[in-house]
C-alpha atoms as a PDB file:
ATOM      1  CA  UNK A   1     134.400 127.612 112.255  1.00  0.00           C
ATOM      2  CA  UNK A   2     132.527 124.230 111.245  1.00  0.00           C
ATOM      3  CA  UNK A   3     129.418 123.070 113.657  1.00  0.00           C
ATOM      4  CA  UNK A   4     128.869 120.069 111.485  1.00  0.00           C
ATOM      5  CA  UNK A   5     129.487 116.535 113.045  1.00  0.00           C
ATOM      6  CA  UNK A   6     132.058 115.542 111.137  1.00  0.00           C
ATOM      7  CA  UNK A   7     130.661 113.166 108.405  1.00  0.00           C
ATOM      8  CA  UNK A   8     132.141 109.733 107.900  1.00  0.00           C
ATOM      9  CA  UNK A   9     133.202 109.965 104.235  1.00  0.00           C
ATOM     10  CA  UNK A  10     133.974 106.363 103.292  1.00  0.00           C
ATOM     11  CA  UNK A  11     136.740 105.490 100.668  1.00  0.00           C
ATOM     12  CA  UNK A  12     136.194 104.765  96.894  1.00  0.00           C
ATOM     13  CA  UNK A  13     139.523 103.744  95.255  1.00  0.00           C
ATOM     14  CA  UNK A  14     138.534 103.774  91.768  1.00  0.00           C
ATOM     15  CA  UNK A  15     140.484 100.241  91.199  1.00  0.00           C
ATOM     16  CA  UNK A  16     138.140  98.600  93.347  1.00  0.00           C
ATOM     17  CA  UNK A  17     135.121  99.555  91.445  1.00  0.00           C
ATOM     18  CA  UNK A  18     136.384 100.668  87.973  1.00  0.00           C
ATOM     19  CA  UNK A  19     134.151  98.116  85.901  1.00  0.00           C
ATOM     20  CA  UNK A  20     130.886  99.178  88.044  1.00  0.00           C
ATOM     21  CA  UNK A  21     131.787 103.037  87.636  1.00  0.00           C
ATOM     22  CA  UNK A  22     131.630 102.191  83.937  1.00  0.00           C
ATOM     23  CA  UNK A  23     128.449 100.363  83.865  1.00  0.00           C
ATOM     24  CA  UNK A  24     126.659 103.077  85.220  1.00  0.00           C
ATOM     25  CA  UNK A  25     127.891 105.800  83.255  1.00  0.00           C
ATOM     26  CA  UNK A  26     126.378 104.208  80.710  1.00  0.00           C
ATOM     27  CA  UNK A  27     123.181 103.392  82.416  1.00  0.00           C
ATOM     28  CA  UNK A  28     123.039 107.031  83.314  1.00  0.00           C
ATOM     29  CA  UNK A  29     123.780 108.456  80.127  1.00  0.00           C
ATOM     30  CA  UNK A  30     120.910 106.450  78.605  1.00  0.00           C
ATOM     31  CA  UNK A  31     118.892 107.574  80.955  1.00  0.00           C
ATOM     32  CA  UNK A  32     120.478 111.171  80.613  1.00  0.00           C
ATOM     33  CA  UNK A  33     119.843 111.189  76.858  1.00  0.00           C
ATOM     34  CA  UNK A  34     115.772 110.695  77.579  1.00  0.00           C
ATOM     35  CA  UNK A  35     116.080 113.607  79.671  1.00  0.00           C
ATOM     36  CA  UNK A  36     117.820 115.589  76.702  1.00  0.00           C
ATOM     37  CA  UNK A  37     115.214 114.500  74.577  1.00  0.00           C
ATOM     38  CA  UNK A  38     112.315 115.549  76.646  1.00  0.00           C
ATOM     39  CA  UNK A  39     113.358 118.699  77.573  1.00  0.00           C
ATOM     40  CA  UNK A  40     113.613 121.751  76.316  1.00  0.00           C
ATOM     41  CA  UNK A  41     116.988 123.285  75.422  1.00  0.00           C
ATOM     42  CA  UNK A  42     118.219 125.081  78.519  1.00  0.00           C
ATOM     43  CA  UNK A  43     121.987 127.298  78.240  1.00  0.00           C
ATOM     44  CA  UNK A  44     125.157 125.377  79.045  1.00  0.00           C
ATOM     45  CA  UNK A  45     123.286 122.098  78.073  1.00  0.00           C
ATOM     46  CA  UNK A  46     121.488 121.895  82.216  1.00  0.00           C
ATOM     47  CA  UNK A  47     118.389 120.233  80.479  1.00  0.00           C
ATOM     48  CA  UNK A  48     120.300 117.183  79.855  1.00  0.00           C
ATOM     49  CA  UNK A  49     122.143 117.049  83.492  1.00  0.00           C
ATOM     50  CA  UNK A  50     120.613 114.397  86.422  1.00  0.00           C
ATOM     51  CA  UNK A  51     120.273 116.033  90.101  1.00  0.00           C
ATOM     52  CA  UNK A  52     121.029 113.876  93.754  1.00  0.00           C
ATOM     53  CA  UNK A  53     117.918 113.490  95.740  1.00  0.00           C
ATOM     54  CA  UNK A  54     117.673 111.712  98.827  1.00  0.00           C
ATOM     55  CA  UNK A  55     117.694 108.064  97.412  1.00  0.00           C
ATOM     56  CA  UNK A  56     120.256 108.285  94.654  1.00  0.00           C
ATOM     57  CA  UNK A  57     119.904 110.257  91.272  1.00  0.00           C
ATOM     58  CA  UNK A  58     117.061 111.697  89.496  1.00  0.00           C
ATOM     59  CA  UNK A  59     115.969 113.146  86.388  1.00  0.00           C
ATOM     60  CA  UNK A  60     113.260 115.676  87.931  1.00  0.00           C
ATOM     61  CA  UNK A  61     110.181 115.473  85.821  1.00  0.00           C
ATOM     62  CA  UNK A  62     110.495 115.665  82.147  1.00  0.00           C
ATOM     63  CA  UNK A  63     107.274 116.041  79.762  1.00  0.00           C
ATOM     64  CA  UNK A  64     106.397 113.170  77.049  1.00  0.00           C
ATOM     65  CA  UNK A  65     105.510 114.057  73.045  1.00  0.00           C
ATOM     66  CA  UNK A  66     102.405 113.062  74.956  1.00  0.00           C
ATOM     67  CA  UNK A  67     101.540 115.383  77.393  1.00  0.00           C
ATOM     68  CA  UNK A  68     102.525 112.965  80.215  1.00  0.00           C
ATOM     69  CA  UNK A  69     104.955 114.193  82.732  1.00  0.00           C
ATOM     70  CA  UNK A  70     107.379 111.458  84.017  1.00  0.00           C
ATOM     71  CA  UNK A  71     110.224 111.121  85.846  1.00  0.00           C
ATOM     72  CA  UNK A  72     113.545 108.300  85.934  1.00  0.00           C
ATOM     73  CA  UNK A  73     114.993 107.837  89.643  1.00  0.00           C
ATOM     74  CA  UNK A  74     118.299 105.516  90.306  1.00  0.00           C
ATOM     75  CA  UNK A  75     117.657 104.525  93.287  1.00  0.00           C
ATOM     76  CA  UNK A  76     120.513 103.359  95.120  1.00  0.00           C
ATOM     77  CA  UNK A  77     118.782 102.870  98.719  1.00  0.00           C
ATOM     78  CA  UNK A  78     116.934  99.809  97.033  1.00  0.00           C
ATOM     79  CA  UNK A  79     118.944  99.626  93.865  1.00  0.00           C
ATOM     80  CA  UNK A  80     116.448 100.303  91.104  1.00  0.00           C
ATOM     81  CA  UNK A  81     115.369 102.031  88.343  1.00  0.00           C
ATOM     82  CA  UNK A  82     111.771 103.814  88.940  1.00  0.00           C
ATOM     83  CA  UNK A  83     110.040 105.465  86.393  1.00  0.00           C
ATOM     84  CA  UNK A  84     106.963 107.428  87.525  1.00  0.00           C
ATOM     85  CA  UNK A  85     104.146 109.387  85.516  1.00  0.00           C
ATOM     86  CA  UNK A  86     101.676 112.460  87.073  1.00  0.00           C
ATOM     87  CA  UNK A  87      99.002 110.071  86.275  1.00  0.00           C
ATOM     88  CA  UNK A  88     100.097 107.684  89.164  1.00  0.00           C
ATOM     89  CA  UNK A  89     101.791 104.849  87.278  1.00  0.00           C
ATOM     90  CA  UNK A  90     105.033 103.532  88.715  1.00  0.00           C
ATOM     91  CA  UNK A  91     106.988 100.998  86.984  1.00  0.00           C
ATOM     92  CA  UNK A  92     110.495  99.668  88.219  1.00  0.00           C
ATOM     93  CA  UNK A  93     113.228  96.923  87.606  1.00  0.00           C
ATOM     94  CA  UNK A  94     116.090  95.800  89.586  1.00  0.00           C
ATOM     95  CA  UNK A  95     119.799  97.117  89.585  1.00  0.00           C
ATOM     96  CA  UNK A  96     122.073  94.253  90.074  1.00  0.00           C
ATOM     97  CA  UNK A  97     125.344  92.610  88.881  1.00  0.00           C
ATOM     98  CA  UNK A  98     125.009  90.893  85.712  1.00  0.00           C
ATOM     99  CA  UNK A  99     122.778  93.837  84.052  1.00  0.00           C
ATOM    100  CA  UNK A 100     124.186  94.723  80.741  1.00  0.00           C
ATOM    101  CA  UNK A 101     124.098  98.102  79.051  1.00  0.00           C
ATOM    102  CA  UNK A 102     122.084  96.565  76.552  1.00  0.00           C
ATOM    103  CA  UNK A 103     119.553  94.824  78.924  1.00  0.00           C
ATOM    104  CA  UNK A 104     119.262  97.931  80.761  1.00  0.00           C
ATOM    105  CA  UNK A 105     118.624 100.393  77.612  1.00  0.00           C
ATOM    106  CA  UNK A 106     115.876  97.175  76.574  1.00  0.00           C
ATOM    107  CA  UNK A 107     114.345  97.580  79.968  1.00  0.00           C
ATOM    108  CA  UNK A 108     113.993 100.913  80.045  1.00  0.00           C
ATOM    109  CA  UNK A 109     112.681 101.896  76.612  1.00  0.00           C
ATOM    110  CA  UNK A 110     110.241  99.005  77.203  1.00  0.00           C
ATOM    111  CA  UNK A 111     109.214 100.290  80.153  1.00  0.00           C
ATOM    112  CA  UNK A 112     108.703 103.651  78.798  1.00  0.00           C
ATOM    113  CA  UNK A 113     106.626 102.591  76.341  1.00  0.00           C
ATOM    114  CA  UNK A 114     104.483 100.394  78.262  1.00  0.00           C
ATOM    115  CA  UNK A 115     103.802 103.951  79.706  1.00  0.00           C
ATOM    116  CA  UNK A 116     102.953 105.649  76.062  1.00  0.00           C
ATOM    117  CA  UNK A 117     105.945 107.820  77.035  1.00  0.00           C
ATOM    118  CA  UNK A 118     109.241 105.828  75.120  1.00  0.00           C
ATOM    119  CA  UNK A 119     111.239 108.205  73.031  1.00  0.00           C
ATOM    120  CA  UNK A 120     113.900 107.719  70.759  1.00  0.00           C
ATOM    121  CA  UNK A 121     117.668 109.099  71.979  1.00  0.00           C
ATOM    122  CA  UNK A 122     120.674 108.137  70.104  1.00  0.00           C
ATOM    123  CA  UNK A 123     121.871 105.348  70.752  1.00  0.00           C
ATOM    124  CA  UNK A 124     125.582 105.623  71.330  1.00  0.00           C
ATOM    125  CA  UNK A 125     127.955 106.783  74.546  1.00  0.00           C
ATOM    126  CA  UNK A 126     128.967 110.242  74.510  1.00  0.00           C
ATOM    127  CA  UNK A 127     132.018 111.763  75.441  1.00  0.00           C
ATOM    128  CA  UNK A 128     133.691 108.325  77.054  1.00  0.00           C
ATOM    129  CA  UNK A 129     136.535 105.845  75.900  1.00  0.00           C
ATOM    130  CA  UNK A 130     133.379 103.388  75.172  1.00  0.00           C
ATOM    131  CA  UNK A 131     132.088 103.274  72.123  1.00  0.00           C
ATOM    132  CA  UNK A 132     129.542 100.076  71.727  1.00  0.00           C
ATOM    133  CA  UNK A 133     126.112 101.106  70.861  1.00  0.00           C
ATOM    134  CA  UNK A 134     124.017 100.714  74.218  1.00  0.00           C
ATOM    135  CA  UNK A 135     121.556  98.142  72.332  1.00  0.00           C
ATOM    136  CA  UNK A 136     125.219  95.578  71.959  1.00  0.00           C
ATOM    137  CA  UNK A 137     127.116  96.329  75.095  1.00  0.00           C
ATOM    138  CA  UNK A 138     127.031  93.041  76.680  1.00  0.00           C
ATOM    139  CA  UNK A 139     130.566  93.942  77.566  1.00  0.00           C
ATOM    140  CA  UNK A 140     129.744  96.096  80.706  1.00  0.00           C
ATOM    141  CA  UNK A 141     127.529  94.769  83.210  1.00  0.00           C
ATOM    142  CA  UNK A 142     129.342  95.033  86.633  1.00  0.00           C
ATOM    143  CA  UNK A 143     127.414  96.334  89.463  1.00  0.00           C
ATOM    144  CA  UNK A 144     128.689  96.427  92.709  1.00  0.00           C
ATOM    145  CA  UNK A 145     126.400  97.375  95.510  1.00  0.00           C
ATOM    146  CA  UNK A 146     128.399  98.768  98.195  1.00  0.00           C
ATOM    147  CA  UNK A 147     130.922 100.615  96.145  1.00  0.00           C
ATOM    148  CA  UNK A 148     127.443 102.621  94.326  1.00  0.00           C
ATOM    149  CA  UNK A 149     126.148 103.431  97.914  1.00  0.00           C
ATOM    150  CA  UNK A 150     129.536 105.112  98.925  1.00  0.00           C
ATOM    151  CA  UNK A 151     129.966 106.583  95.464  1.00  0.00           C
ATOM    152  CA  UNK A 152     126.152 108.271  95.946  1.00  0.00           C
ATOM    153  CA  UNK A 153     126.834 109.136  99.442  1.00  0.00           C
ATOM    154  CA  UNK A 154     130.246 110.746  98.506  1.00  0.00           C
ATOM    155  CA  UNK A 155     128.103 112.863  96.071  1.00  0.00           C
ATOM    156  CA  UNK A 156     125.249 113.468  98.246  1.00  0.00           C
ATOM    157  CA  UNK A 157     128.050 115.032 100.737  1.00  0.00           C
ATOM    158  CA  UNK A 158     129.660 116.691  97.976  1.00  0.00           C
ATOM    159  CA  UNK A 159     126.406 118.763  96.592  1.00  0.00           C
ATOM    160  CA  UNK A 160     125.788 120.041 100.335  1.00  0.00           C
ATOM    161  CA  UNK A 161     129.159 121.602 100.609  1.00  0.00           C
ATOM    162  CA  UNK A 162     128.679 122.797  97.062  1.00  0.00           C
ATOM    163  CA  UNK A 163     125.385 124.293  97.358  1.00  0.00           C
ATOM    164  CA  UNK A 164     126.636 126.395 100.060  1.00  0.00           C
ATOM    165  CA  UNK A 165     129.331 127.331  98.389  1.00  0.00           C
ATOM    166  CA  UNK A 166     127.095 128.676  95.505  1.00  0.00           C
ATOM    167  CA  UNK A 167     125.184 130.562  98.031  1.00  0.00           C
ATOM    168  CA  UNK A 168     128.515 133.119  98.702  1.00  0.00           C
ATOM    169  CA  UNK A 169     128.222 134.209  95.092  1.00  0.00           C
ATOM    170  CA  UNK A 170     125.936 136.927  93.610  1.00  0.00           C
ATOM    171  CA  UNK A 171     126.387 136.154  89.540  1.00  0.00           C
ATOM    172  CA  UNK A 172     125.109 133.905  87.852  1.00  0.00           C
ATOM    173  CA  UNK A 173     125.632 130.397  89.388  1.00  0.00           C
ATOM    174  CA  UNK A 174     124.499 127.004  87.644  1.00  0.00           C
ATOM    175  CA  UNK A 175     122.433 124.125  89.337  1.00  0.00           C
ATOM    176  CA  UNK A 176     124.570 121.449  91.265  1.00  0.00           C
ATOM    177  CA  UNK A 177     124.165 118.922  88.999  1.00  0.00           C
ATOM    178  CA  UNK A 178     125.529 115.660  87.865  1.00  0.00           C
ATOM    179  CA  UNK A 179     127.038 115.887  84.118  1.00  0.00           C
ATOM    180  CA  UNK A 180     126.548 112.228  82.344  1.00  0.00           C
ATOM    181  CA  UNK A 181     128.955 112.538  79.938  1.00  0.00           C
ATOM    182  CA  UNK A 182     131.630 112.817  82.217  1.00  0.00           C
ATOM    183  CA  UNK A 183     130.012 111.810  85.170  1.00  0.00           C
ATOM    184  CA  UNK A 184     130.986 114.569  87.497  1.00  0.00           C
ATOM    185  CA  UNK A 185     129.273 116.340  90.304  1.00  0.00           C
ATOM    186  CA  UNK A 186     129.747 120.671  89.084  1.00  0.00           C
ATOM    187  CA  UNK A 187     128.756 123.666  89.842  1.00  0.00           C
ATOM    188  CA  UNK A 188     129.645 126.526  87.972  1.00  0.00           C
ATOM    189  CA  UNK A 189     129.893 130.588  88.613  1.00  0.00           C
ATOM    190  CA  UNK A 190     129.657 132.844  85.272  1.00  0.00           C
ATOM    191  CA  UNK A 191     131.714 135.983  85.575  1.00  0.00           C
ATOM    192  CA  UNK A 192     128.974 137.786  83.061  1.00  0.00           C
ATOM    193  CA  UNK A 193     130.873 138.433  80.170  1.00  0.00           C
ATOM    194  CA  UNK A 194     130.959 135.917  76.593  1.00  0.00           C
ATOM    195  CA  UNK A 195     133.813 134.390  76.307  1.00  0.00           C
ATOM    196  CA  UNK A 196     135.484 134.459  72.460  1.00  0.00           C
ATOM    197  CA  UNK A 197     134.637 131.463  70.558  1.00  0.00           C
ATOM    198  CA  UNK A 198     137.059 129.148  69.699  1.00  0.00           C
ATOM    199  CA  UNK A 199     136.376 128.384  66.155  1.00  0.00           C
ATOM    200  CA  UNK A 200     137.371 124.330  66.202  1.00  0.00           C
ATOM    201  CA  UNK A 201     135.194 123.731  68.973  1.00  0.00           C
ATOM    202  CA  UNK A 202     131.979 121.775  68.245  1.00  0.00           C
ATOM    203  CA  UNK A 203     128.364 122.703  68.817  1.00  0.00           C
ATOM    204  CA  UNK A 204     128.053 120.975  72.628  1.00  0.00           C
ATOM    205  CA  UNK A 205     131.432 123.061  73.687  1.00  0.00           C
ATOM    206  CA  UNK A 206     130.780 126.168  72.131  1.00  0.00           C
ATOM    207  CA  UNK A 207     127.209 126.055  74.295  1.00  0.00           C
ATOM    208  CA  UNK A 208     128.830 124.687  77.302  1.00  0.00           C
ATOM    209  CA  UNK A 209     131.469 127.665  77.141  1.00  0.00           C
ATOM    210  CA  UNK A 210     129.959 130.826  75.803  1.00  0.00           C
ATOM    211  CA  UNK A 211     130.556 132.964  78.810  1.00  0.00           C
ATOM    212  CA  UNK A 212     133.793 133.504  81.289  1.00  0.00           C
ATOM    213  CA  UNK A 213     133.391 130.573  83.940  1.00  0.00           C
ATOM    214  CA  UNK A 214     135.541 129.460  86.885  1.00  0.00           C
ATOM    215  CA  UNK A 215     133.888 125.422  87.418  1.00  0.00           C
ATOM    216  CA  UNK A 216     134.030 123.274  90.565  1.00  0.00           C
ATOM    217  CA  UNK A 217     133.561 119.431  90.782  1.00  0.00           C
ATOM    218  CA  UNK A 218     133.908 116.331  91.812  1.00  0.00           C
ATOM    219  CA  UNK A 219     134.710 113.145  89.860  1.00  0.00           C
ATOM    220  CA  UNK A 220     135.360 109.564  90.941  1.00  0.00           C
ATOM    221  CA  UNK A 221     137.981 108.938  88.809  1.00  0.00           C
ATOM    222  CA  UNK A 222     138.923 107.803  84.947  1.00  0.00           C
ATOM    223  CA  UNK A 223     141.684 106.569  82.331  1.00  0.00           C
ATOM    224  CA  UNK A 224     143.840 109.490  82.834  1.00  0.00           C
ATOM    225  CA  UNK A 225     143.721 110.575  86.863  1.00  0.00           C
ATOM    226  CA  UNK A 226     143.050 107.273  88.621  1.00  0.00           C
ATOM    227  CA  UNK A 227     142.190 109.034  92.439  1.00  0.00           C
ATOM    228  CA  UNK A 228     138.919 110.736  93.412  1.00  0.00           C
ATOM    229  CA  UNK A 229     139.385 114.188  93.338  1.00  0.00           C
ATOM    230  CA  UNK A 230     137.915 117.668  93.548  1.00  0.00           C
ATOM    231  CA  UNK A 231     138.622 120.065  90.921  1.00  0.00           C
ATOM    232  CA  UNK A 232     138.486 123.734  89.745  1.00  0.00           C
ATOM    233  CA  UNK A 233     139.375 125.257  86.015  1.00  0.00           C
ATOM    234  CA  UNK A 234     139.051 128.668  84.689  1.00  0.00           C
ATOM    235  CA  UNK A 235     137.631 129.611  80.859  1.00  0.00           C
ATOM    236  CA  UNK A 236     139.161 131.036  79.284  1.00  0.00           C
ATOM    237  CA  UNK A 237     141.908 130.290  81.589  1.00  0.00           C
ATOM    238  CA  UNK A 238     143.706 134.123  82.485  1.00  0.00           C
ATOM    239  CA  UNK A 239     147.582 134.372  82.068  1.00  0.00           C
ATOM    240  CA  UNK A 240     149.424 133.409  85.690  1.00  0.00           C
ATOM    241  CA  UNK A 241     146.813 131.481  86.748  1.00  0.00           C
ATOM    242  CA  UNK A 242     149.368 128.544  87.948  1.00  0.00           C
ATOM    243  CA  UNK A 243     150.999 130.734  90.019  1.00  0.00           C
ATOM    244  CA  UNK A 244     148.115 131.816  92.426  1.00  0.00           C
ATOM    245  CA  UNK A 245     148.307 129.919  95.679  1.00  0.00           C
ATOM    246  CA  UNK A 246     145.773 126.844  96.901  1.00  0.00           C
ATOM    247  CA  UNK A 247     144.499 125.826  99.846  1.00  0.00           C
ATOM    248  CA  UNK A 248     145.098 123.198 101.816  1.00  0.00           C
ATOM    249  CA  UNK A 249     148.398 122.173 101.359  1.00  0.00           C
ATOM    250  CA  UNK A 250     147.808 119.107  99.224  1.00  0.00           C
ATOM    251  CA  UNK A 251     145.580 121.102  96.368  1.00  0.00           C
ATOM    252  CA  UNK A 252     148.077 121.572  93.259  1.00  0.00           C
ATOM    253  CA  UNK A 253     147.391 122.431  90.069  1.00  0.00           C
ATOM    254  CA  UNK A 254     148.038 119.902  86.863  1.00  0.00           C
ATOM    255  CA  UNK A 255     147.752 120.318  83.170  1.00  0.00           C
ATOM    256  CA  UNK A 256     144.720 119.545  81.782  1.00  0.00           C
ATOM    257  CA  UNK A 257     144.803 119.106  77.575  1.00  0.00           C
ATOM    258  CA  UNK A 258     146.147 122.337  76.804  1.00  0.00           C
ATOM    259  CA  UNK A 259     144.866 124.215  80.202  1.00  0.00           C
ATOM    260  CA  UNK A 260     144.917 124.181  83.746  1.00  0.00           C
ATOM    261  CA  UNK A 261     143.670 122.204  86.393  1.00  0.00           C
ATOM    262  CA  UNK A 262     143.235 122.798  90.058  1.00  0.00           C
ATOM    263  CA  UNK A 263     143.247 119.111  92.055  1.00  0.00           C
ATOM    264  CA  UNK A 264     142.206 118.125  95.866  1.00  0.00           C
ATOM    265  CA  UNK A 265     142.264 114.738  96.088  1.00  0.00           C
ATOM    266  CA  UNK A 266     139.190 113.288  97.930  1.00  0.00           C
ATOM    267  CA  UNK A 267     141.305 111.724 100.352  1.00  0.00           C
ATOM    268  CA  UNK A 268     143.005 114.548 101.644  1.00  0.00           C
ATOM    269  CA  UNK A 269     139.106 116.052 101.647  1.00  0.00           C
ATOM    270  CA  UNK A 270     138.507 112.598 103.718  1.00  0.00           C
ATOM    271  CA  UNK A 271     141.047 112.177 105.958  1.00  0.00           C
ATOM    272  CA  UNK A 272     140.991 115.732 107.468  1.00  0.00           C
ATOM    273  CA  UNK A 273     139.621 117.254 110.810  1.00  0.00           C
ATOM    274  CA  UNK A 274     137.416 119.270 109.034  1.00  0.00           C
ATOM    275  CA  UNK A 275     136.431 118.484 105.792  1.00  0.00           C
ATOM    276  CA  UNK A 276     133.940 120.322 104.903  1.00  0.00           C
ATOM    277  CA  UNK A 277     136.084 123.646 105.782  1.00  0.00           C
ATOM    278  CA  UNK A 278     138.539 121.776 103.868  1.00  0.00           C
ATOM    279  CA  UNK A 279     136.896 121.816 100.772  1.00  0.00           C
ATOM    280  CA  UNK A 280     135.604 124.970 101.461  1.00  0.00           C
ATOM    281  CA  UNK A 281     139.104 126.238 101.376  1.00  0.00           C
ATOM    282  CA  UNK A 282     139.466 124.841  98.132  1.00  0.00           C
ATOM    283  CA  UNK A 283     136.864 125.801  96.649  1.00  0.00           C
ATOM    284  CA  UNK A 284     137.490 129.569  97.594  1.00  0.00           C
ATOM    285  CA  UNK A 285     140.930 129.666  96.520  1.00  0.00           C
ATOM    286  CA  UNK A 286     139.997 128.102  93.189  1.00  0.00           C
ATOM    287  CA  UNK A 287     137.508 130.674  92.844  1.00  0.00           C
ATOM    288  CA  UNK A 288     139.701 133.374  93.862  1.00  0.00           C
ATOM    289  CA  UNK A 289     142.749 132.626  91.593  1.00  0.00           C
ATOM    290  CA  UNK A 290     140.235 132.210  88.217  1.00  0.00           C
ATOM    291  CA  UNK A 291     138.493 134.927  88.882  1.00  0.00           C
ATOM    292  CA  UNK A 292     141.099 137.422  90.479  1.00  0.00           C
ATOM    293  CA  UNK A 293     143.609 136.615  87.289  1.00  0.00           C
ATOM    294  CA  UNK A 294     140.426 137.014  84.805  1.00  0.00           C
ATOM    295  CA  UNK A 295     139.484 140.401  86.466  1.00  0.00           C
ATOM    296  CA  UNK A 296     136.253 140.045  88.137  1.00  0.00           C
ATOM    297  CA  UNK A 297     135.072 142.124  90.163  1.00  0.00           C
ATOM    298  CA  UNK A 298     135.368 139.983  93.309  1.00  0.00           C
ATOM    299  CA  UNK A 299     133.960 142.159  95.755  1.00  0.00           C
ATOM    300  CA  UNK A 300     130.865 143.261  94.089  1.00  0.00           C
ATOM    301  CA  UNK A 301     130.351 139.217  93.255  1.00  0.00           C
ATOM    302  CA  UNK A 302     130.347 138.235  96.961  1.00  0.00           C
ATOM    303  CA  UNK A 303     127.155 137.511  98.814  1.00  0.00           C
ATOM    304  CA  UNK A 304     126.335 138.658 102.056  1.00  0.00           C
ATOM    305  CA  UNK A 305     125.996 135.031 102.799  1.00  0.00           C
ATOM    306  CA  UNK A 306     130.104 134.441 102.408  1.00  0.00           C
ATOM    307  CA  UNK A 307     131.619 134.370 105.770  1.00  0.00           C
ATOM    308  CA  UNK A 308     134.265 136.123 107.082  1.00  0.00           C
ATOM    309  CA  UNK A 309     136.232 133.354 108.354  1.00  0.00           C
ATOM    310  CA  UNK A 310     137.195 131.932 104.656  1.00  0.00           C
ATOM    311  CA  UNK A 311     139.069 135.103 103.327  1.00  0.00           C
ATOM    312  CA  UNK A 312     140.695 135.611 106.122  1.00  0.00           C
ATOM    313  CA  UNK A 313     141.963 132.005 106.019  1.00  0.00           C
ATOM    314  CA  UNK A 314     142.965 132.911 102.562  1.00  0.00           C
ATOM    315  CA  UNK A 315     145.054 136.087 103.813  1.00  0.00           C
ATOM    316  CA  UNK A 316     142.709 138.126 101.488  1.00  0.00           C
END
């Protein structure tokens, strides 16, 4: 079914690298943040997401108060941060061990406005269990070299399987993009209709979640589910949703807050024969159990591009 080589997905136990995933989830929501600022409001909050390129993460270009366009690489081939202008300026500084949150946020806002291009963001972290303003964290400042390349590789991988999985789909489909507040690899499918409001929710969730969704991602990792994974959830989530079947065998589905979760751990995405079919698999059966349960019209929603192989896998 696959004609891909199989790739050589290396490990990333998130206890060997914890500190360093933290660092730059901060560094990356600062830079995130800039984005946000300099971009105009887009639905579901994709103005503020970064995108993989072919040397690490980027913002794609963003447009100063100005009139300068710019853009903010990671680059994690040489390990730096690039900032780049349409008029042909290119400023950088190192990515190393021992580069604090707050030396980073200095050096990059001093950058910027060597440029004429700096721009104020907020200065706090968003969404995370840290909560030190990004001009005082001293605290986090642990970069680890090889543990970044197989994290951006992993992701690289990851947004090739997922942008052909959004190609099977016919609805509405989001950008494969990298989220900075949670720092996850998504892509999401829209089933067309608004989902009903719930009233608690604040501003940034109400946007995120206005219409029905089934989501797909990858994270590395946090406080509360320690292994890589791959993931799928359904919003509104239907009634019975736990009870519709995954594939492969070690996909499961958890609780998440007051919801449900569908898991693969990366290492069972790693370790097989296949993986991209693998996560394929996954992926579809998610898709299939959200959106069969919520009463989409599944047919009508696949592409001609979807091959046959998958629902047959699937017994569908």
């Amino acid at each position: 079914m696959s004609t891909e080589t199989r790739p050589q997905l290396p490990p990333l136990p998130l206890d060997e690298w914890d500190d360093t995933k933290d660092t730059l989830h901060l560094w990356a929501q600062i830079v995130g943040k800039v984005r946000m600022a300099t971009s105009p409001p887009r639905n579901h909050w994709w103005h503020a997401t970064l995108y993989l390129d072919v040397r690490g993460l980027t913002t794609r270009p963003m447009r100063s108060a100005s009139g300068v366009t710019f853009q903010i690489d990671f680059d994690l081939v040489e390990h730096r941060l690039l900032v780049e202008t349409d008029a042909g300026a290119v400023e950088s500084f190192d990515l190393h061990d021992g580069l604090s949150v707050a030396s980073f946020d200095e050096e990059l806002h001093a950058t910027l406005k060597r440029l004429g291009i700096d721009v104020e963001i907020q200065e706090t972290p968003f969404g995370v269990p840290m909560t030190t303003p990004f001009p005082r964290d001293a605290q986090h400042a642990a970069y680890d070299r090889d543990a970044v390349e197989r994290f951006w590789k992993i992701l690289g991988w990851s947004a090739s399987v997922f942008e052909e999985f959004s190609g099977w789909y016919c609805g509405k489909t989001s950008p494969v993009q990298l989220f900075w507040h949670s720092f996850d690899l998504a892509v999401t499918r829209f089933g067309g209709s608004r989902a009903q409001l719930v009233a608690e929710a604040d501003a940034v969730t109400q946007e995120a979640y206005s219409h029905e969704l089934v989501s797909f991602g990858f994270w590395a990792g946090d406080q509360n589910m320690r292994e890589p994974s791959y993931y799928s959830y359904t919003h509104p989530e239907p009634d019975g949703l736990r009870s519709e079947p995954l594939l492969p065998d070690r996909a499961h589905w958890t609780e998440l807050g007051s919801g449900s979760l569908a898991v693969l751990p990366y290492e069972a995405v790693r370790a097989a024969a296949d993986p991209r079919e693998t996560l394929l698999s996954f992926l579809e059966s998610a898709y299939r159990a959200g959106a069969g349960r919520a009463g989409w019209d599944i047919d009508d929603l696949t592409s001609s591009w979807c091959p046959d192989w998958l629902p047959r896998l699937l017994g569908r």
